[in-house]
Protein backbone atom coordinates (compact mmCIF):
# COMPACT_ATOMS: atom_id res chain seq x y z
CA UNK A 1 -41.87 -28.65 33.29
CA UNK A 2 -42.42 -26.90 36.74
CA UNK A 3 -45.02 -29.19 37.15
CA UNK A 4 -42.50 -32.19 37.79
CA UNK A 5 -41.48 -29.95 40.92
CA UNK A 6 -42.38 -29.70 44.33
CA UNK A 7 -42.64 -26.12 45.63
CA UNK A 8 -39.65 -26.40 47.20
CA UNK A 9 -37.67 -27.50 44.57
CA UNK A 10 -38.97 -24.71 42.39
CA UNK A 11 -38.03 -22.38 44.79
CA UNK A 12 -34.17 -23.61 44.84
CA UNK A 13 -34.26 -24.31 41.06
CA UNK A 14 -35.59 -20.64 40.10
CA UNK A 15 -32.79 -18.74 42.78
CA UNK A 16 -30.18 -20.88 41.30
CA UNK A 17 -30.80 -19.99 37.90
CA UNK A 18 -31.26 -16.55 38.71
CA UNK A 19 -28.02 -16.38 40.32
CA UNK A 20 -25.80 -18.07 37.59
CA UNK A 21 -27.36 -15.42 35.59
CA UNK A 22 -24.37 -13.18 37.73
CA UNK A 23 -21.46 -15.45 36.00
CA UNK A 24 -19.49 -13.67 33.36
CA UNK A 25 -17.14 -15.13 31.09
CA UNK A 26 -13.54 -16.03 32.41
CA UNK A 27 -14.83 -15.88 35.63
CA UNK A 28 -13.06 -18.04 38.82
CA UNK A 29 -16.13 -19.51 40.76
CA UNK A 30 -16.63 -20.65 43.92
CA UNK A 31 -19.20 -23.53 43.80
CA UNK A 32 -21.07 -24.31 46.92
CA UNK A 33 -22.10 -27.64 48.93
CA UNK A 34 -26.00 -28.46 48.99
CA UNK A 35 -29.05 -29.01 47.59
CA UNK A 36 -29.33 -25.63 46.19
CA UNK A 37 -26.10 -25.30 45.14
CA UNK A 38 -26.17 -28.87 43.17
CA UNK A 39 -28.85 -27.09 41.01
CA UNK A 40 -26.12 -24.30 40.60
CA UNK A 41 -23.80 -26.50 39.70
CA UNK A 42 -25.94 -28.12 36.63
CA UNK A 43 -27.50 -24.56 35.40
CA UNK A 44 -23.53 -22.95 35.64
CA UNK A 45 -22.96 -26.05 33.39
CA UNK A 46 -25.77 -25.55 30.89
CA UNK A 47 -24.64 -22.16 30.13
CA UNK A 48 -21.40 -23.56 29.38
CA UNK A 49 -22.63 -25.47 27.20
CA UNK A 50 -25.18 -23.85 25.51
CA UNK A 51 -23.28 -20.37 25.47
CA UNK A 52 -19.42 -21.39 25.50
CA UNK A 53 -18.85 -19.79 28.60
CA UNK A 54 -15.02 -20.32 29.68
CA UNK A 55 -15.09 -20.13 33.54
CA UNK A 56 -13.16 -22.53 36.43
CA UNK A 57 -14.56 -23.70 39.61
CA UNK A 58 -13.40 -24.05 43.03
CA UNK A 59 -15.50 -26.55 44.96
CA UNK A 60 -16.10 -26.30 48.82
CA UNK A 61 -16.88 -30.30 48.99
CA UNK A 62 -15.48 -33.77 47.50
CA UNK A 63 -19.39 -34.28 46.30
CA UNK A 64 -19.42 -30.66 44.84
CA UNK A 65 -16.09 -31.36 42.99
CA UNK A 66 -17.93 -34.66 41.66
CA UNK A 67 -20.76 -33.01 40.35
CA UNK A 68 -18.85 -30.43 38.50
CA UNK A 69 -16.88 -32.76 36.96
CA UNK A 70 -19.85 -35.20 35.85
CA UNK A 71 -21.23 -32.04 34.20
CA UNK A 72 -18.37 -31.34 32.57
CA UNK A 73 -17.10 -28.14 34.35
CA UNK A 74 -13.66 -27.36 34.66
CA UNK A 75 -12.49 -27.56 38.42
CA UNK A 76 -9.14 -26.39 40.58
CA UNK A 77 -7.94 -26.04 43.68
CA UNK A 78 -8.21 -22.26 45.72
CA UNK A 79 -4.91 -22.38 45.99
CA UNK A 80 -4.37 -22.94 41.64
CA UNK A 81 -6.96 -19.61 41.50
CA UNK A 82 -5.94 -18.00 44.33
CA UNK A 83 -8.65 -15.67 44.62
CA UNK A 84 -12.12 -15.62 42.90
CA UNK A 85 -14.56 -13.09 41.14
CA UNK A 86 -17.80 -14.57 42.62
CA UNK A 87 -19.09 -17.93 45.02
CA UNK A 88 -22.53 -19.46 44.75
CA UNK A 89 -23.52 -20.91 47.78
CA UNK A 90 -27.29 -21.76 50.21
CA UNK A 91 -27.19 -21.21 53.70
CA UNK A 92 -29.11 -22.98 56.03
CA UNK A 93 -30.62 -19.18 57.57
CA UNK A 94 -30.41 -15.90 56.70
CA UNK A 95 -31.14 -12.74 58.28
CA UNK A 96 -31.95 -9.28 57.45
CA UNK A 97 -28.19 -7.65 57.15
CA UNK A 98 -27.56 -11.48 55.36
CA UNK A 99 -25.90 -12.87 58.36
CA UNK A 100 -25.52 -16.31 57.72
CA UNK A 101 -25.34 -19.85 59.39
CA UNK A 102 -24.25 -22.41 57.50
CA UNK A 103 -22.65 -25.74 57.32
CA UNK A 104 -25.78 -28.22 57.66
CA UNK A 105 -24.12 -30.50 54.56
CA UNK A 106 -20.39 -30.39 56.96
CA UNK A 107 -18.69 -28.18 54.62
CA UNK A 108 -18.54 -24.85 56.57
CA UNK A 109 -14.84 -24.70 56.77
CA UNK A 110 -14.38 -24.99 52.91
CA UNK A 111 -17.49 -22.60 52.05
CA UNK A 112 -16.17 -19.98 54.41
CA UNK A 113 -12.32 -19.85 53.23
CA UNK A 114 -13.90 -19.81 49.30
CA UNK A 115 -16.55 -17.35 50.61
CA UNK A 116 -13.95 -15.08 51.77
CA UNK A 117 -11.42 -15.59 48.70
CA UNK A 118 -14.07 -14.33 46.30
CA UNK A 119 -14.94 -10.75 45.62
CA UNK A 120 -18.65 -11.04 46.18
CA UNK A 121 -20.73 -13.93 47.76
CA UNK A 122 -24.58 -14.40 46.49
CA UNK A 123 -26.46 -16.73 48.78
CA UNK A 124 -29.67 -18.72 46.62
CA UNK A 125 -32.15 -19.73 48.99
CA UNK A 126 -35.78 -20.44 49.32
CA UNK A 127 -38.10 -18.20 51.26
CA UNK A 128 -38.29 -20.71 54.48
CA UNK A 129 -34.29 -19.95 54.95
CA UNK A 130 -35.24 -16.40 56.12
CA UNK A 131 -35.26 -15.43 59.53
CA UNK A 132 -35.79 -12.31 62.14
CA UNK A 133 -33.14 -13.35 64.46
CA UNK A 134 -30.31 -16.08 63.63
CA UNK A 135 -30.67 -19.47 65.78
CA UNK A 136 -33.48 -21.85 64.87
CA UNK A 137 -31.21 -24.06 63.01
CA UNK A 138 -28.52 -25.42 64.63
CA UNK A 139 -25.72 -24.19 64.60
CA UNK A 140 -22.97 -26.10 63.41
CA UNK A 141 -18.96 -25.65 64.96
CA UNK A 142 -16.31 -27.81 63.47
CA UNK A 143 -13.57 -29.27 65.45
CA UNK A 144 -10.82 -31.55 65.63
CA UNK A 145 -11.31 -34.92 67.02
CA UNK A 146 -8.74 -35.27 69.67
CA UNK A 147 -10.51 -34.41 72.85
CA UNK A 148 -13.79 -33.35 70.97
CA UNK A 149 -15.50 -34.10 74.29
CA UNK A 150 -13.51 -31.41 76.50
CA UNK A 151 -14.08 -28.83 73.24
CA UNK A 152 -17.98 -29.65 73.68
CA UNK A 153 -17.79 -28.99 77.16
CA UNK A 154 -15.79 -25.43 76.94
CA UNK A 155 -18.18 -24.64 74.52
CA UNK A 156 -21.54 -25.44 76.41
CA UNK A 157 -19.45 -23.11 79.26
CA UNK A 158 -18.93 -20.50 76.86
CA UNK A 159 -22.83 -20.57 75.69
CA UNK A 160 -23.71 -19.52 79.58
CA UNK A 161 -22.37 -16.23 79.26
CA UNK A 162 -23.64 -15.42 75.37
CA UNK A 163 -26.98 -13.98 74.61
CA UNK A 164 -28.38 -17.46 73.13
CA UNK A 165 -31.93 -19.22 74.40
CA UNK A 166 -30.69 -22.48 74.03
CA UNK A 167 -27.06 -24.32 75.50
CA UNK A 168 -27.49 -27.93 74.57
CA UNK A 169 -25.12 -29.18 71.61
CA UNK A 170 -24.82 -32.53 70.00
CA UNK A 171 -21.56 -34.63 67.83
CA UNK A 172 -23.43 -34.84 64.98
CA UNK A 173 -23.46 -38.25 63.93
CA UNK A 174 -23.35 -40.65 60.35
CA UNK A 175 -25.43 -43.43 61.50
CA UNK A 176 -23.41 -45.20 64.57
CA UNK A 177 -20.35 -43.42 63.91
CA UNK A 178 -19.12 -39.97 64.31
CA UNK A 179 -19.56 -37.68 61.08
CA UNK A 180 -16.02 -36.42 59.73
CA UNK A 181 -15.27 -33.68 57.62
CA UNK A 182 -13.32 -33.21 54.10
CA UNK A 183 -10.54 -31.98 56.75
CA UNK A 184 -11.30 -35.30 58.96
CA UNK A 185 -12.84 -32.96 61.59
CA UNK A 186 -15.93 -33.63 64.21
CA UNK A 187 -19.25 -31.46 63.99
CA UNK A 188 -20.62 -30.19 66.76
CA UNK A 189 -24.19 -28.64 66.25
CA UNK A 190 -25.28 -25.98 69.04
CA UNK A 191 -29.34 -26.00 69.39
CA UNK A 192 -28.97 -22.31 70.65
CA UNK A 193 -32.90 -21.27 69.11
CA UNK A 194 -31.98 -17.51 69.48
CA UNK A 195 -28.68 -16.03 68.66
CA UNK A 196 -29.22 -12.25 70.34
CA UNK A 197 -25.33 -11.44 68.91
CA UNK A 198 -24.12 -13.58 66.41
CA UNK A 199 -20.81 -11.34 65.81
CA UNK A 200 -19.77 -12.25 69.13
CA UNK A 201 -20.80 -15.67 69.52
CA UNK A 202 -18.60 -16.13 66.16
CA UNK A 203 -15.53 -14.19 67.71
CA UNK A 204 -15.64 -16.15 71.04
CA UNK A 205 -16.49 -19.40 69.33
CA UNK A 206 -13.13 -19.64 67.41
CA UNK A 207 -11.12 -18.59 70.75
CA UNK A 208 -11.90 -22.01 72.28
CA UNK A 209 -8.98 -24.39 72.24
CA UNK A 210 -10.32 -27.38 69.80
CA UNK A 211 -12.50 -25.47 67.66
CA UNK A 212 -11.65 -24.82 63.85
CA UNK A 213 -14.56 -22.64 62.45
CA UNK A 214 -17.57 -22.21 63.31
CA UNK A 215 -20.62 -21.69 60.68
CA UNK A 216 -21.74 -18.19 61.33
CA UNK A 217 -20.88 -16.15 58.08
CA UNK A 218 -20.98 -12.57 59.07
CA UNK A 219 -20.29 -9.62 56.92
CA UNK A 220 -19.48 -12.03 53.93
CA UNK A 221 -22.33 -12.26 52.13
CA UNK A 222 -22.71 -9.48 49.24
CA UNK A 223 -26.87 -10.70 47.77
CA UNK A 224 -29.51 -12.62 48.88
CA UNK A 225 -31.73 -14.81 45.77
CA UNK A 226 -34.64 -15.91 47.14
CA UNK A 227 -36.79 -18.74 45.14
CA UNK A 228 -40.71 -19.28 45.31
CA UNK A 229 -42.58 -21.71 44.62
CA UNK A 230 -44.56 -19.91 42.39
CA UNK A 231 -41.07 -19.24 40.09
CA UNK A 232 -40.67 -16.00 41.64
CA UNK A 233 -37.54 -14.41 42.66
CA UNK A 234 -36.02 -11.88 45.19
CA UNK A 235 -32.46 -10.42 44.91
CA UNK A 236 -31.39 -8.43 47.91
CA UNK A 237 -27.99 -6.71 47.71
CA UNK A 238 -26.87 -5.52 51.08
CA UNK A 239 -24.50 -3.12 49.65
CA UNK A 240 -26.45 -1.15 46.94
CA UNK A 241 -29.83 -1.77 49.57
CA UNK A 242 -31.97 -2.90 46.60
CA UNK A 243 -34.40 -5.33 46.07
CA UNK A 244 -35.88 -6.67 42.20
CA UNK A 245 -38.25 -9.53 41.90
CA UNK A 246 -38.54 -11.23 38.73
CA UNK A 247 -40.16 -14.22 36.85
CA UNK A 248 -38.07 -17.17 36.09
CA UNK A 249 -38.89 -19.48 32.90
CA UNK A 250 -38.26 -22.91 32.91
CA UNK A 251 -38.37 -23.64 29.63
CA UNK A 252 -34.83 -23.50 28.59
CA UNK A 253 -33.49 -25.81 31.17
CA UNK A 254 -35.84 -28.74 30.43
CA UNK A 255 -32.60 -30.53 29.83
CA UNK A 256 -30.86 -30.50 32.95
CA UNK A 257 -33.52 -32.72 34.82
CA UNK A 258 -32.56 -35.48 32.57
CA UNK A 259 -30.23 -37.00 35.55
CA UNK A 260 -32.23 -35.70 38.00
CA UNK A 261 -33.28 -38.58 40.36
């Protein structure tokens, strides 16, 4: 069945089954926004189906919440749960302490209020997400639309004084149009290639007038699954410092690629 997968979508297919291997039953999840996370989404909903599993969701996206519900999970608001055991959720990098940026699908806000609420966060990834040094991808600051052009600006100002390589940013865009939010905010991504100190870049960040969040997770994430193409995978856990590597089989999930485009 692997062989009906690109390398790359091994890799995110074999962390996300790894982590759902985490969920316990009567758990309160937090399901992330992505392409790795949509693969969390359908193996969390296989073992619900297969093993009876009784657990509840909290999506951190409208097309997250879809999913779920088209595979038959059961779904509620963070404020219904109001607080979770566990959140599933890719990142766009990660570094060695598991320093985050994220928010390259628009729903940073979301993933880092569930991300927070839960107990522990465990980040599936594929190899290429890991980094030395935070800063290659863009980084991505949501904020509100009035006077989104004056935010920009404070923030380019800001970016003078901050260890970063790079000071250009960009409204990212939905074809002609601005891109909104869930919360009908404006993106702004920051091509900063190096972040030398991402704590306080995400401290000063959120002290500018017009900015809502910005999508450096520090400190939040608890493990790190890694996917290969090969079907191998890498847990890191920051807190216990220990690293396993395993084999992942793909046999029992033939099923879910059924509705897989």
């Amino acid at each position: 069945m692997s062989d009906t997968l690109s390398p790359i979508d091994t890799a995110k297919f074999v962390a996300a089954k790894r982590a759902v291997g985490f969920v316990e039953d009567g758990m309160k999840l937090g399901l992330g926004t992505g392409s790795t996370a949509a693969w969390m989404v359908r193996l969390l909903a296989e073992r619900v189906r297969n093993e009876g599993l009784r657990i509840t969701g909290v999506p951190t996206s409208t097309r997250t919440a879809e999913l779920a519900r088209q595979q038959g999970l059961r779904v509620m608001s963070l404020d219904e749960a109001k607080w979770l055991d566990l959140t599933i959720d890719g990142a766009d990098e990660f570094d060695v302490e598991l320093n985050l940026i994220k928010g390259g699908g628009g729903a940073l806000l979301q993933e880092k209020i569930v991300a927070t609420a839960s107990d522990q966060m465990i980040v599936i990834s594929d190899v290429s997400k890991q980094v030395d040094t935070l800063g290659a991808f863009p980084l991505p600051v949501e904020v509100i639309p009035f006077g989104w052009q004056t935010t920009k600006a404070l923030v380019e100002e800001t970016l003078v004084s901050m260890d970063v390589l790079g000071q250009h940013s960009t409204l990212r865009m939905n074809g002609d149009t601005p891109y909104f939010t869930d919360e009908g905010n404006h993106i702004i991504d920051l091509h900063l290639q190096r972040i030398g100190n991402a704590r306080q870049l995400a401290l000063i960040l959120n002290q500018i007038p017009g900015v809502v969040e910005n999508g450096l997770f520090i400190d939040i994430c608890d493990v790190v699954v890694i996917g290969h193409g090969d079907g191998r995978v890498e847990t890191h856990d920051i807190n216990s410092g220990e690293t396993t590597e395993d084999l992942v089989q793909f046999a029992d999930s033939e099923n879910i690629f059924a509705d897989i485009d």
